[in-house]
N, C-alpha and C. Protein backbone atom coordinates (compact mmCIF):
# COMPACT_ATOMS: atom_id res chain seq x y z
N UNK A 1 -34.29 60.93 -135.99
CA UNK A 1 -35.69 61.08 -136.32
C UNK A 1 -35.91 62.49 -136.83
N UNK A 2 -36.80 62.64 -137.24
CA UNK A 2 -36.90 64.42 -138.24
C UNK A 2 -39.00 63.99 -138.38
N UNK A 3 -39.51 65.35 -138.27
CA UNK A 3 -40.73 65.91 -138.07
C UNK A 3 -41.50 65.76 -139.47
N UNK A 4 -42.06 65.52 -140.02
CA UNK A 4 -42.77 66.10 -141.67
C UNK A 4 -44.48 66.02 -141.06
N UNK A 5 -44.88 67.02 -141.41
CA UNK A 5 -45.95 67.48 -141.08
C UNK A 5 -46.69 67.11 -140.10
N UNK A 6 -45.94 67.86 -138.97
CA UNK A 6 -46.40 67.39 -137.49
C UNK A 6 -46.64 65.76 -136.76
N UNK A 7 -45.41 64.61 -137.65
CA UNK A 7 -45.19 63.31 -137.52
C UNK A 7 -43.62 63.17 -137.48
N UNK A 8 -43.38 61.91 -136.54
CA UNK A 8 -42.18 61.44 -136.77
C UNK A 8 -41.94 60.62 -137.06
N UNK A 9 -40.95 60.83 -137.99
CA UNK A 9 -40.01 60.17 -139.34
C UNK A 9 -39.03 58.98 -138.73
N UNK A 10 -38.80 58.00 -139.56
CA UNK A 10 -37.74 57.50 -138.95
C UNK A 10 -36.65 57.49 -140.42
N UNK A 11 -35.61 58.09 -139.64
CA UNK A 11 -34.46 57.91 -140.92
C UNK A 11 -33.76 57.12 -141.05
N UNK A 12 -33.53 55.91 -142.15
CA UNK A 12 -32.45 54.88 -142.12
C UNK A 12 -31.69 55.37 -143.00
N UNK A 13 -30.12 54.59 -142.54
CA UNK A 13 -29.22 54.78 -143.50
C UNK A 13 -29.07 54.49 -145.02
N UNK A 14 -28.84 55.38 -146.33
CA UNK A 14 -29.59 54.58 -147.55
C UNK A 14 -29.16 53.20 -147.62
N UNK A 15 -28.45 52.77 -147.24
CA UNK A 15 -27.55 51.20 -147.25
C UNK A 15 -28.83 50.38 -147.12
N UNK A 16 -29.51 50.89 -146.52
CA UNK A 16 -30.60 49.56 -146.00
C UNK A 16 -31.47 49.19 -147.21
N UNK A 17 -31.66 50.13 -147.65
CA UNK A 17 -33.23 49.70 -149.03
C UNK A 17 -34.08 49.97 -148.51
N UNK A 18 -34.35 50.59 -146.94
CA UNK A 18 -35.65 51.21 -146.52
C UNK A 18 -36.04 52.20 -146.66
N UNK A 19 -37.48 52.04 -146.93
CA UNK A 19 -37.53 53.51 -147.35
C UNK A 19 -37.99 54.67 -145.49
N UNK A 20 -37.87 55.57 -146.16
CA UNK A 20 -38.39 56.20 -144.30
C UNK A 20 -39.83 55.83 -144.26
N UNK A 21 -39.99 55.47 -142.65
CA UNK A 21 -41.88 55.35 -142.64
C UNK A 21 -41.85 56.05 -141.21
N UNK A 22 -42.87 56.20 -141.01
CA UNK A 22 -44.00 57.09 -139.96
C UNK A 22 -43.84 56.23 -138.87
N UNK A 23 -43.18 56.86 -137.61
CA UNK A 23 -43.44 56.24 -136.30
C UNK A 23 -44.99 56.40 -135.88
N UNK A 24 -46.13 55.81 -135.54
CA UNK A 24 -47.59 55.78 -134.83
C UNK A 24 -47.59 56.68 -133.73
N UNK A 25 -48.04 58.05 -133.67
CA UNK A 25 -48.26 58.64 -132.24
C UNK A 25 -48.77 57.83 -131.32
N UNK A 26 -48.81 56.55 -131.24
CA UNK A 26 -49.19 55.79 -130.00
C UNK A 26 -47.72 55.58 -129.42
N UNK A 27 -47.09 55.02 -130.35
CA UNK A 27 -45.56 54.48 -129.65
C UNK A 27 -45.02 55.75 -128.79
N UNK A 28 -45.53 57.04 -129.03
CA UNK A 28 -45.13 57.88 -127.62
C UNK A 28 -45.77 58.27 -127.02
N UNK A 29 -46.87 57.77 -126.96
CA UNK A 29 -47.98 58.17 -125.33
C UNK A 29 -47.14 57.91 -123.95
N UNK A 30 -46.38 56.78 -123.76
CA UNK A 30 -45.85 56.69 -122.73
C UNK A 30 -44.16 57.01 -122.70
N UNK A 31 -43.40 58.27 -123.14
CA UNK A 31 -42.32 58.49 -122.85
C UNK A 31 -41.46 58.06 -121.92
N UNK A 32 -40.55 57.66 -121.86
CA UNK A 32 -39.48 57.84 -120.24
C UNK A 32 -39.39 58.91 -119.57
N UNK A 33 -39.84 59.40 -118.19
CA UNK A 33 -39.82 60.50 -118.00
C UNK A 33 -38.90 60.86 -117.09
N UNK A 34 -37.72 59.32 -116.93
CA UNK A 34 -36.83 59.92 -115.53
C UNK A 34 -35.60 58.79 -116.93
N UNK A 35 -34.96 59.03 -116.53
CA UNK A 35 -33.07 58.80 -116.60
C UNK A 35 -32.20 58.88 -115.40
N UNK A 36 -31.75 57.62 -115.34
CA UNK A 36 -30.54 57.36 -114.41
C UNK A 36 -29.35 57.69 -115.38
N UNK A 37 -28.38 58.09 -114.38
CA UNK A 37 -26.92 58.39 -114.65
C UNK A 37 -25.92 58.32 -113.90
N UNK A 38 -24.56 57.96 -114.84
CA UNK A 38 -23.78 57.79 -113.63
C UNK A 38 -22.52 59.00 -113.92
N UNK A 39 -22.10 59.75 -113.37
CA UNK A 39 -21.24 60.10 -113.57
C UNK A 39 -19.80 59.93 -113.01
N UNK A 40 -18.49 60.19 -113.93
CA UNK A 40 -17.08 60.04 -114.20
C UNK A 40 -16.50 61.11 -114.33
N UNK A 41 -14.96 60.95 -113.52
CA UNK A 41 -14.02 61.66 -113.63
C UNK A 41 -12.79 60.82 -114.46
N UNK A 42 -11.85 61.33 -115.55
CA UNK A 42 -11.13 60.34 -115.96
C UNK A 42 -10.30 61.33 -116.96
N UNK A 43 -9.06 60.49 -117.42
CA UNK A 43 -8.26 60.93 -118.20
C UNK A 43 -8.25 60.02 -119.34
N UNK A 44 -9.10 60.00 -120.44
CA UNK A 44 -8.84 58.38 -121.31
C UNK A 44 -8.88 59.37 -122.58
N UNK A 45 -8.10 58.20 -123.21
CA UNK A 45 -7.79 58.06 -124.16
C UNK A 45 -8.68 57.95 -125.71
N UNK A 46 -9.77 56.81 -125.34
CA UNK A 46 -10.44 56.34 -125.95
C UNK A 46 -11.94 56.29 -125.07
N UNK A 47 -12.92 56.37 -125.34
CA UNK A 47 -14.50 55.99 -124.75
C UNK A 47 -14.08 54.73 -123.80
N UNK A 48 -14.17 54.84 -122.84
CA UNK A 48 -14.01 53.30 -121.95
C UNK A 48 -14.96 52.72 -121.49
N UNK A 49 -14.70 51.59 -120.65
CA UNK A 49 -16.21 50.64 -120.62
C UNK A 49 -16.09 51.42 -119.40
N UNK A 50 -17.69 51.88 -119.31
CA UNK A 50 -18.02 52.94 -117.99
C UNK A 50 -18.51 51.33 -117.39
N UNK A 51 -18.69 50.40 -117.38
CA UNK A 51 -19.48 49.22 -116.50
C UNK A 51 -17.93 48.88 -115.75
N UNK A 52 -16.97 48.53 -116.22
CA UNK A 52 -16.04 48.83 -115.24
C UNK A 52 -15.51 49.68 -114.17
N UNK A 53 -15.94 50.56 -114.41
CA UNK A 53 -15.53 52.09 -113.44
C UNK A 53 -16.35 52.56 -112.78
N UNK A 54 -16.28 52.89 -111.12
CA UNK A 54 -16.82 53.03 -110.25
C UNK A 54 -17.25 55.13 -110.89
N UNK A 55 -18.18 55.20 -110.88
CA UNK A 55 -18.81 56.59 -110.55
C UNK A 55 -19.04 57.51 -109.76
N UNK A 56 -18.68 58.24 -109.81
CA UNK A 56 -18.53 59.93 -108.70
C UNK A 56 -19.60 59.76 -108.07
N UNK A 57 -20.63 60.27 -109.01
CA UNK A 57 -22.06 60.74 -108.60
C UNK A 57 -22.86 59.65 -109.70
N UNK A 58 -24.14 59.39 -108.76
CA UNK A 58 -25.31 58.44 -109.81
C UNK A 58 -26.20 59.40 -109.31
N UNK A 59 -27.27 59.71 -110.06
CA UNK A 59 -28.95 60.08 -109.87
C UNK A 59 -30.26 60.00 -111.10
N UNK A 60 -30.94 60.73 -111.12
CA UNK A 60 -32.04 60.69 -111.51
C UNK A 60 -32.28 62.06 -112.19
N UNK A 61 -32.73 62.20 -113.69
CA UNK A 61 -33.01 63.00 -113.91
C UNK A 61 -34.06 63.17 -115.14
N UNK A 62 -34.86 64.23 -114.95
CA UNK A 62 -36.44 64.16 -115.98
C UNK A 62 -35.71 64.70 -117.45
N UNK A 63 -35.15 66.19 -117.31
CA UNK A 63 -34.49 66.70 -118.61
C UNK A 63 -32.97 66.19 -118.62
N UNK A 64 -32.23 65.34 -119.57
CA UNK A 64 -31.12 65.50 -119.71
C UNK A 64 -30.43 66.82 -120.19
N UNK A 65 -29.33 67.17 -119.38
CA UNK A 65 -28.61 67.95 -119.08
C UNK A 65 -27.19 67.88 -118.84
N UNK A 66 -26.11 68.68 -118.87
CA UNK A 66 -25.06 68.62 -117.76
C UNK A 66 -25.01 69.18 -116.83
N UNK A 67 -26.15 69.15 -116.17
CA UNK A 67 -26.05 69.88 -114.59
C UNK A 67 -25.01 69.13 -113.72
N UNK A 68 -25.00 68.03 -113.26
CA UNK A 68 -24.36 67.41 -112.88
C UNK A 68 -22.98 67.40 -112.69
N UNK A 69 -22.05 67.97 -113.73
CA UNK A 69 -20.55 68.19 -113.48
C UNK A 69 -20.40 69.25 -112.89
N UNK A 70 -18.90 68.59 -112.79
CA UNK A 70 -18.51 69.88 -111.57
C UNK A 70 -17.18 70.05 -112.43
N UNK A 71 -16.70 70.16 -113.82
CA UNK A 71 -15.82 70.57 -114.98
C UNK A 71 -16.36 70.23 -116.03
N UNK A 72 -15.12 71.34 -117.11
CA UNK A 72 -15.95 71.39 -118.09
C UNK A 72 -15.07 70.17 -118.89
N UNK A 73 -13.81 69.47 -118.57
CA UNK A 73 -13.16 68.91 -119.45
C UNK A 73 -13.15 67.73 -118.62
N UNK A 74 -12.45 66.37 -118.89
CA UNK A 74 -12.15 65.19 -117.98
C UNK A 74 -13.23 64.02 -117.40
N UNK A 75 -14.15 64.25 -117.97
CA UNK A 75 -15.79 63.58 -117.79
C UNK A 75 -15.78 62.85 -118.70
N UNK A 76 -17.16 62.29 -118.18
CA UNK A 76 -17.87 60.95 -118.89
C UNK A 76 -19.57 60.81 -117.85
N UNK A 77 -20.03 60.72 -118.59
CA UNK A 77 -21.54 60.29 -118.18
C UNK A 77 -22.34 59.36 -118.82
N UNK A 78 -22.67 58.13 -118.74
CA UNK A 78 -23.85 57.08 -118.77
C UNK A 78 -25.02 57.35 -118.21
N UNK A 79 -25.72 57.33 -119.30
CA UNK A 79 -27.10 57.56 -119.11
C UNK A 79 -28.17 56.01 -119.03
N UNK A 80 -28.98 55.84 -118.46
CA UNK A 80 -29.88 54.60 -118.99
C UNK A 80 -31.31 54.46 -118.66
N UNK A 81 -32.04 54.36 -120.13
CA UNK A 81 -33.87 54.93 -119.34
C UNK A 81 -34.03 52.80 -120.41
N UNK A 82 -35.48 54.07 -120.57
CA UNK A 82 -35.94 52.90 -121.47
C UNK A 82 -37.05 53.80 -122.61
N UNK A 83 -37.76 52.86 -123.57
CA UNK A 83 -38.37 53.51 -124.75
C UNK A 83 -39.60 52.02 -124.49
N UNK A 84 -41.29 52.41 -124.58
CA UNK A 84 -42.11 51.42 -124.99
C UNK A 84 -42.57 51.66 -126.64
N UNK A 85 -42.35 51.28 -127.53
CA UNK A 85 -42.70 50.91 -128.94
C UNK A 85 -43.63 49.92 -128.74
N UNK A 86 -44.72 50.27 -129.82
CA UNK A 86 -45.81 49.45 -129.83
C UNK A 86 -46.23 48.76 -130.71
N UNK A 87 -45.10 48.72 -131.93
CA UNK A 87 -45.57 48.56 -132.88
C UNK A 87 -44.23 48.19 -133.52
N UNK A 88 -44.57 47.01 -134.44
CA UNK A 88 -43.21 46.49 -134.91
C UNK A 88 -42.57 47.00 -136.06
N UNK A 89 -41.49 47.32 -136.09
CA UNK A 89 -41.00 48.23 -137.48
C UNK A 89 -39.35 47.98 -137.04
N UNK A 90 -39.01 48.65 -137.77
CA UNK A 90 -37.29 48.95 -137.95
C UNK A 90 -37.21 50.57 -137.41
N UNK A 91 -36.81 50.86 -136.52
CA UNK A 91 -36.57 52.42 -136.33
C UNK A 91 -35.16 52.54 -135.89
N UNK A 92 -34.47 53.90 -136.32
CA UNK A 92 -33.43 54.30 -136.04
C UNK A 92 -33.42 55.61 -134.47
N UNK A 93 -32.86 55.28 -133.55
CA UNK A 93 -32.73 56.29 -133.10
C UNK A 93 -31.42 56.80 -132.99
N UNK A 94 -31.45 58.04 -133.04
CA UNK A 94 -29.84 58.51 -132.84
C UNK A 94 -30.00 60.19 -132.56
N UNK A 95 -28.75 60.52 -131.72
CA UNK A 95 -28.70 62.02 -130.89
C UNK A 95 -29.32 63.22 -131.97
N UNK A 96 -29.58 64.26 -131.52
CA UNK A 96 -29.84 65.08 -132.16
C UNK A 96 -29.12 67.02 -131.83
């Protein structure tokens, strides 16, 4: 997502034929304001299915962060909230 004059944008990939449109400042009146997480210790190879693998530590948190580890290398963390949209469209979200 990206800002243009104090609004947010939604960016699709050009592949789509969409053009960018305006998310509604309503669709974020009600943010997520907590996040569950689970955290992992591990040696992999590849991203693994964290739903298989038992977790160190789980909690709750308002700002995502890495407070939570206890190293800086050998981790993995799952995060899972939720988003209310109010309004029907195509939006992209992705990290920033």
């Amino acid at each position: 997502m990206a800002m243009e004059n104090g609004s947010v944008v939604t960016e699709l990939p050009n592949c789509t034929g969409i053009s960018r449109q305006l998310i509604p400042d309503i669709a974020f009146i009600n943010p997520p304001t907590v996040v569950s997480y689970k955290y992992y210790k591990g040696n992999w190879n590849a991203l693994p299915d964290f739903s298989k693998l038992n977790p160190v530590k789980t909690g709750m948190e308002v700002n995502i962060d890495l407070g939570m580890r206890k190293r800086d290398t050998l981790y993995g963390i799952s995060r899972k909230s939720s988003i209310n949209i109010t309004k029907e469209g195509v939006i992209l979200l992705k990290p920033i």
